[in-house]
Protein backbone atom coordinates (compact mmCIF):
# COMPACT_ATOMS: atom_id res chain seq x y z
CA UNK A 1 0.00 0.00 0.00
CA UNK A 2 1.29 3.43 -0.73
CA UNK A 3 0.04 7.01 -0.40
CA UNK A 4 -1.04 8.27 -3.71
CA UNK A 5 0.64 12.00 -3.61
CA UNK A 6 -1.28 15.17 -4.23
CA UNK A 7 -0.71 16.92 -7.92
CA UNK A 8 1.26 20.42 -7.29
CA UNK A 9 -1.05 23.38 -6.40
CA UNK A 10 0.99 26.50 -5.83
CA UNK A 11 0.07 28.49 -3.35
CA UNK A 12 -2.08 25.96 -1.25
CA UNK A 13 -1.47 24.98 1.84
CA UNK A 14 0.12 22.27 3.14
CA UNK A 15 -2.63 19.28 4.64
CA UNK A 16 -3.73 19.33 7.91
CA UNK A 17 -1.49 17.39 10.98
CA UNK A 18 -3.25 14.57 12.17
CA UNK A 19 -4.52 15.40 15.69
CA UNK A 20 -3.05 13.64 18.62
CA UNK A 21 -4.57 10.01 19.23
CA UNK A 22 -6.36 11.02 22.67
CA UNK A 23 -7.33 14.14 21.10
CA UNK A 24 -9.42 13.13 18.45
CA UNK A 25 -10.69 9.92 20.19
CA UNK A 26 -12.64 12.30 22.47
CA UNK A 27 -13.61 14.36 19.76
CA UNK A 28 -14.89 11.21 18.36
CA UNK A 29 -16.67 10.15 21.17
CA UNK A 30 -18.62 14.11 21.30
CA UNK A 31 -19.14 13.88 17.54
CA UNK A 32 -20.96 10.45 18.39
CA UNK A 33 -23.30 11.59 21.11
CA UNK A 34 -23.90 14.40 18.47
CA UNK A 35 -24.81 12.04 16.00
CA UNK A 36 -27.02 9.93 18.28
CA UNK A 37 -29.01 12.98 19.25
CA UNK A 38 -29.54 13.81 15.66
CA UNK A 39 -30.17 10.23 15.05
CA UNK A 40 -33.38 10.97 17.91
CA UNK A 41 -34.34 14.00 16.38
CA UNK A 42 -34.82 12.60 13.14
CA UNK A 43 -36.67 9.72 14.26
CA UNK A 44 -38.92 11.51 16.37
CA UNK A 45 -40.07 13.01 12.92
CA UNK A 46 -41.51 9.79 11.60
CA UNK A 47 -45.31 11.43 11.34
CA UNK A 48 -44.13 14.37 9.12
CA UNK A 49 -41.43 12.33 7.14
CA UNK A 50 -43.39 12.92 3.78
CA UNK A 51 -43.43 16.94 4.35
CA UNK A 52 -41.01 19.44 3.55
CA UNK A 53 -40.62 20.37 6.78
CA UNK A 54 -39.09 16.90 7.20
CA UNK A 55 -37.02 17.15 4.43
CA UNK A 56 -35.43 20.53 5.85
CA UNK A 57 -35.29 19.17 9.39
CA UNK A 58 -33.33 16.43 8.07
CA UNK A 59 -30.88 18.15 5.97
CA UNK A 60 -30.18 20.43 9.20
CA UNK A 61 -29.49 17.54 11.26
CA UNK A 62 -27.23 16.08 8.49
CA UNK A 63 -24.90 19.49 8.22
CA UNK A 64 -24.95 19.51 12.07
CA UNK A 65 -23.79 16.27 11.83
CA UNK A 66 -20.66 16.80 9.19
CA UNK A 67 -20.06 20.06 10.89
CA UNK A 68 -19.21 18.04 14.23
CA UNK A 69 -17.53 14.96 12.25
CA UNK A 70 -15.07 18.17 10.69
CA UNK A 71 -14.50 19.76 14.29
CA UNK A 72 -13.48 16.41 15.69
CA UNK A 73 -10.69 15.96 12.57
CA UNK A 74 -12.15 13.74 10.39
CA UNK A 75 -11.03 15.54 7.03
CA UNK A 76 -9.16 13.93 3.82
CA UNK A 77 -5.92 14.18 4.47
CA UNK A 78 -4.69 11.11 3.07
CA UNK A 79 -5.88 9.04 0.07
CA UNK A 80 -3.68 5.74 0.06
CA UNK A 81 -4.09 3.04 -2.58
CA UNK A 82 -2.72 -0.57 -3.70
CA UNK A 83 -2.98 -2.87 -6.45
CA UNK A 84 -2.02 -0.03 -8.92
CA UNK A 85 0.77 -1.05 -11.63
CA UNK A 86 -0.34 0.02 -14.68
CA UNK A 87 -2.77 2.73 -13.69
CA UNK A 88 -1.05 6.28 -14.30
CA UNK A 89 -0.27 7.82 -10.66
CA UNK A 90 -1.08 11.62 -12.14
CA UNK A 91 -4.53 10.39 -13.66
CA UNK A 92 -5.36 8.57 -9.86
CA UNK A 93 -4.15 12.00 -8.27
CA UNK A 94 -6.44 14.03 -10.22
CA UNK A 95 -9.53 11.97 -9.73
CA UNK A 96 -8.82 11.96 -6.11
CA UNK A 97 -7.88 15.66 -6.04
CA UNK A 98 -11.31 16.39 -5.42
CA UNK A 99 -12.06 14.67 -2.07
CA UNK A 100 -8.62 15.72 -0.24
CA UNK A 101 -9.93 18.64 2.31
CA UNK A 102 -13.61 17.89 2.42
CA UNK A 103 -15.44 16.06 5.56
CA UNK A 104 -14.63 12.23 5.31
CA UNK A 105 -18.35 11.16 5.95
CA UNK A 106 -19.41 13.07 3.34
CA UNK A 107 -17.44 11.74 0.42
CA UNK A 108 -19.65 9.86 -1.82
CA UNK A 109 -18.08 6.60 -2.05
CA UNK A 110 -19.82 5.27 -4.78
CA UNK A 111 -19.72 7.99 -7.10
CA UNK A 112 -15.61 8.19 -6.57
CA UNK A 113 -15.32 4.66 -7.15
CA UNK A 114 -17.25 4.83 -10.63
CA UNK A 115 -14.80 7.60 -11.42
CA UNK A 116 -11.72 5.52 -10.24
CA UNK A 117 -12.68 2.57 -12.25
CA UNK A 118 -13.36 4.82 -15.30
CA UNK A 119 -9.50 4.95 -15.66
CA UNK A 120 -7.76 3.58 -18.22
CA UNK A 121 -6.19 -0.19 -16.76
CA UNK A 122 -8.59 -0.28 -13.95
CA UNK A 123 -10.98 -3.09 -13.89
CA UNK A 124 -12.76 -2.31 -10.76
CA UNK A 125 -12.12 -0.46 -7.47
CA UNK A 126 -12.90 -0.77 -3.49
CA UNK A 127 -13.46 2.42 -1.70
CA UNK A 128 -13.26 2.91 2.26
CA UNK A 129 -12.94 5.47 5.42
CA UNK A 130 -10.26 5.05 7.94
CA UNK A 131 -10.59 7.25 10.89
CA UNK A 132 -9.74 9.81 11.70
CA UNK A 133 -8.66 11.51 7.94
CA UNK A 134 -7.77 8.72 5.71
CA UNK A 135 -9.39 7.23 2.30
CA UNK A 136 -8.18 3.57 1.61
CA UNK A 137 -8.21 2.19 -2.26
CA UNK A 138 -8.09 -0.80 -3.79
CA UNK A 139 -7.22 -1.35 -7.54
CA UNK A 140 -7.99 -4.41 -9.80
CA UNK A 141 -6.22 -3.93 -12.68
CA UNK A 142 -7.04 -5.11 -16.64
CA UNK A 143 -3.93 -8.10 -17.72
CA UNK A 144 -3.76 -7.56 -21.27
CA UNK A 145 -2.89 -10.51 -22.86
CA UNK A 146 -4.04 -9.53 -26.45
CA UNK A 147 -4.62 -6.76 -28.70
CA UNK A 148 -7.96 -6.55 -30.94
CA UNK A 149 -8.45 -4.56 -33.91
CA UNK A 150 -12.00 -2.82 -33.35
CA UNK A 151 -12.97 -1.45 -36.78
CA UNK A 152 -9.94 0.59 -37.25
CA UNK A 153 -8.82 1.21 -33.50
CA UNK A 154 -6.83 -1.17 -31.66
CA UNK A 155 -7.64 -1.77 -28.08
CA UNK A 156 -6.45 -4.40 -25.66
CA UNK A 157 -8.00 -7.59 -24.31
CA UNK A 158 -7.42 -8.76 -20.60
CA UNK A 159 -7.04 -11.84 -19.16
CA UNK A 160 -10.79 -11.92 -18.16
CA UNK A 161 -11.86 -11.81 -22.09
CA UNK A 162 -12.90 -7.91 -21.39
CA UNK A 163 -11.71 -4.82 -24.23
CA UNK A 164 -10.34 -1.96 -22.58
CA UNK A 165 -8.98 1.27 -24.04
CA UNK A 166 -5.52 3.09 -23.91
CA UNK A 167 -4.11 5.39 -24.99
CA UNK A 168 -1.79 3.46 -27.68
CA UNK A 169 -2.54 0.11 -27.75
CA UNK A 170 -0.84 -0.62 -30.95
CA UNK A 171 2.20 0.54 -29.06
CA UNK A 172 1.93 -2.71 -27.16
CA UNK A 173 3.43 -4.98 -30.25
CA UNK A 174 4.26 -8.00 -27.94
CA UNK A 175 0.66 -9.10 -27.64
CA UNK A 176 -0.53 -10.86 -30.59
CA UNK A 177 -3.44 -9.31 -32.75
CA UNK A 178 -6.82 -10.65 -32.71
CA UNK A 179 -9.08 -9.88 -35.88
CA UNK A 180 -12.23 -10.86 -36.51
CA UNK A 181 -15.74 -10.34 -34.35
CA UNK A 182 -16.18 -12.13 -31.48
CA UNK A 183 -12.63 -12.70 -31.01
CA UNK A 184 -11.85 -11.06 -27.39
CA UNK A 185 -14.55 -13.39 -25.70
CA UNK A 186 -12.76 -16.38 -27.26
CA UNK A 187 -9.14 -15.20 -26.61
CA UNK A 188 -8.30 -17.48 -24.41
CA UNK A 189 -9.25 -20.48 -26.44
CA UNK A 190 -7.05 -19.41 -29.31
CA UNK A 191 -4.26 -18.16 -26.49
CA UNK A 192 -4.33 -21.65 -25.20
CA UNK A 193 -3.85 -23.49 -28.03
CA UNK A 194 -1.46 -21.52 -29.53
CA UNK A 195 0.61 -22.02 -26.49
CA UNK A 196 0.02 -25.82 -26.44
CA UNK A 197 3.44 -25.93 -29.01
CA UNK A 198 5.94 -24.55 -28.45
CA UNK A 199 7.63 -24.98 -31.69
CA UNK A 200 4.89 -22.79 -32.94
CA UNK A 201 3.96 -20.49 -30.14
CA UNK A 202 6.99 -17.75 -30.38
CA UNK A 203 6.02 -17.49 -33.96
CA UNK A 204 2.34 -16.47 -33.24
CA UNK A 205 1.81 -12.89 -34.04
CA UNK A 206 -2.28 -12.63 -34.36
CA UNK A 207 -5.19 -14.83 -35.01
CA UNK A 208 -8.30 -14.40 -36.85
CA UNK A 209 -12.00 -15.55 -35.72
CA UNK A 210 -13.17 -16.73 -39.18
CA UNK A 211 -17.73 -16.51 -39.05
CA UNK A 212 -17.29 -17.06 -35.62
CA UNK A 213 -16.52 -20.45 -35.99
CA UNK A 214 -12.69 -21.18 -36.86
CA UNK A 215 -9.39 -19.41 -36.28
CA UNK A 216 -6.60 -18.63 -38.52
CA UNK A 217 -3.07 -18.06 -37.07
CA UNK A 218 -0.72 -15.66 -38.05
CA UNK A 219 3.02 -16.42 -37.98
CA UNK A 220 6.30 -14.05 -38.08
CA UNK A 221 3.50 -11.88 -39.26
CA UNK A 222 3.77 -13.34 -42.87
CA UNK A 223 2.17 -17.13 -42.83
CA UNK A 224 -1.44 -17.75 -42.32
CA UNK A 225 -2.19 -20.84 -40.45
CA UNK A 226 -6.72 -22.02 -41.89
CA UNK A 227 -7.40 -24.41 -38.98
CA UNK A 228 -10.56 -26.22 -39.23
CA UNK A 229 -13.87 -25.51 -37.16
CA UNK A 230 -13.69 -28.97 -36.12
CA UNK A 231 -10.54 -30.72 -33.74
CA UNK A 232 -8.46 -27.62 -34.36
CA UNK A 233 -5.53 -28.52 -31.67
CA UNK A 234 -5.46 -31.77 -33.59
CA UNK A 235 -4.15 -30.12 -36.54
CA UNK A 236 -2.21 -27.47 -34.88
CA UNK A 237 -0.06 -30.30 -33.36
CA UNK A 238 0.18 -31.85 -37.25
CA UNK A 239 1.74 -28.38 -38.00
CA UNK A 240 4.08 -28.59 -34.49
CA UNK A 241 5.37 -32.25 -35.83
CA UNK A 242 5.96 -31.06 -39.47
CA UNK A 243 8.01 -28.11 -38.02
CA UNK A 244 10.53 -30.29 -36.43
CA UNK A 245 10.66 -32.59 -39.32
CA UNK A 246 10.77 -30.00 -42.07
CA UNK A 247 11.18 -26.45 -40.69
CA UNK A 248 8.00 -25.50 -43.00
CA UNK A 249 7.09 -22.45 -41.57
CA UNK A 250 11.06 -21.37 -42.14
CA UNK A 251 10.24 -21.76 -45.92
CA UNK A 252 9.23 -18.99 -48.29
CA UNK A 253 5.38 -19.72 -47.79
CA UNK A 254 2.58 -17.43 -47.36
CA UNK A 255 -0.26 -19.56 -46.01
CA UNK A 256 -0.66 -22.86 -45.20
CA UNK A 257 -4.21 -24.88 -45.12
CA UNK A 258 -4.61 -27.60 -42.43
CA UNK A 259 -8.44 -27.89 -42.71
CA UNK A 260 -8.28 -31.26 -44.66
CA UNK A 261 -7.12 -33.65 -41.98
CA UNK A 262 -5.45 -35.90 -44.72
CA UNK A 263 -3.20 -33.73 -46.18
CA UNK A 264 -1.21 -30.21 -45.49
CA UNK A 265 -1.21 -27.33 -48.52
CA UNK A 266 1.16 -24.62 -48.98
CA UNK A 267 0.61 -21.36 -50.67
CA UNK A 268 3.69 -19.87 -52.70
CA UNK A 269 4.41 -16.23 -53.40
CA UNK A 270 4.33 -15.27 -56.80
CA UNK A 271 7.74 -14.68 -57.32
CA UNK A 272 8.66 -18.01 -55.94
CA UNK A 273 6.00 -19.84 -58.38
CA UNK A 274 6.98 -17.66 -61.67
CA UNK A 275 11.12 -19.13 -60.99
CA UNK A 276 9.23 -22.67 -61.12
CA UNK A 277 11.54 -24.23 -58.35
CA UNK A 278 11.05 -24.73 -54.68
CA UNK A 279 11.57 -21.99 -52.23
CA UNK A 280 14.59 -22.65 -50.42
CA UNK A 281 14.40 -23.05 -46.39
């Protein structure tokens, strides 16, 4: 856990000292026996609770209330968070910019949180109060594992199967590129198998979800892999064994066709077919 730090205001001052421990334990224990009494109050107005009269008498008791919460110290001072990795420390800073200063019981937890998890890389966020001035976060951060192209945007797919944006996702070229609709809710499936070879799997580059029903597999950005619909690790392990006997996807190929499980086919380039004479390895 660390203290997310305030952005630079010049000319502000500094945040308040936290009060002495006995000090603000009593304060606590007045700014309870205030609350209790305004607790009775409003009760006692259970006959008129559908006026307006009720509605002012309660928002009086609830200022009273924040008013003694403020006088007995608890103010944001502190905003400490963990969990955060990715998340950009300036963009958490000015989302929480807003609360430092103002009367911990009246910081809208709910509404901060939907702003926190707005962020880019955060997946979802836990808000809560630690007394006597101090907001504790939580962070659950996207894992991108993938990138997808989305019409002519790229964004990022997570572990979970979920698209989130960044800024530049194409800037993340490690992740292979996923094509096709449909294809972030099946990412892991074609993840997996990729992975299941490792002959193959440090030549995987993208994948394509082909009418939602087969992939094809990119390689060193220039082969396409057509698996078939049906028993497609089956023939991505045909591939894996014909690598280590052949080197095949080493050759000058451009795609090759593994959808008939009886036989493999290799497309050419042009250049290679108009020499008539096979590509060299």
């Amino acid at each position: 856990m660390r203290q997310v730090k305030r952005l630079a205001r010049p000319g502000r001052a500094g945040p308040r000292r936290r009060p002495p421990p006995r000090l603000w334990v009593r304060k606590l224990r007045k700014g309870a026996a205030i609350g209790l009494t305004a607790v009775i109050v409003a009760g006692s107005g259970y006959a008129f609770v559908h006026s307006s009269l009720a509605t002012r008498v309660a928002d009086v008791v609830h200022k009273r209330v924040i008013a003694a919460s403020v006088a007995a110290g608890f103010v944001v001072n502190r905003v400490y968070s963990e969990g955060r990795t990715l998340a950009g420390e300036a963009d958490l800073a000015r989302t929480l910019e807003t609360v430092h200063g103002h009367p911990l019981f009246s910081v809208e937890l709910g509404k901060l949180k939907e702003q926190i998890e707005a962020l880019p890389w955060v997946r979802s966020a836990s808000i809560g109060r630690r007394l006597p001035d101090t907001l504790w976060i939580r962070l659950d951060e996207h894992r991108p594992v993938a990138r997808w192209m989305d019409g002519t945007r790229q964004v990022l797919v997570s572990d979970a199967q979920e698209v989130f944006r960044v800024k530049d996702a194409a800037r993340y070229k490690e992740l292979p590129l996923l094509f096709g609709k449909g294809a972030p809710a099946r990412s892991t499936e074609v993840l997996q198998l990729a992975a299941a070879e490792p002959e193959l799997a440090g030549h995987v580059t993208g994948a394509r979800l082909v009418g939602g029903r087969r992939w094809d597999i990119y390689l060193d950005g220039r082969i396409e892999v057509r698996l078939p619909a049906d028993r497609p690790a089956r023939a991505w392990r045909r591939l894996a064994a014909e690598q280590r006997q052949s080197g095949v996807i080493t050759r000058a190929v451009t795609s090759i066709d593994l959808r008939n499980p009886d036989w493999l086919t290799l497309e050419l380039p042009e250049t290679v077919l108009g020499q008539g004479k096979e590509p060299r390895a």
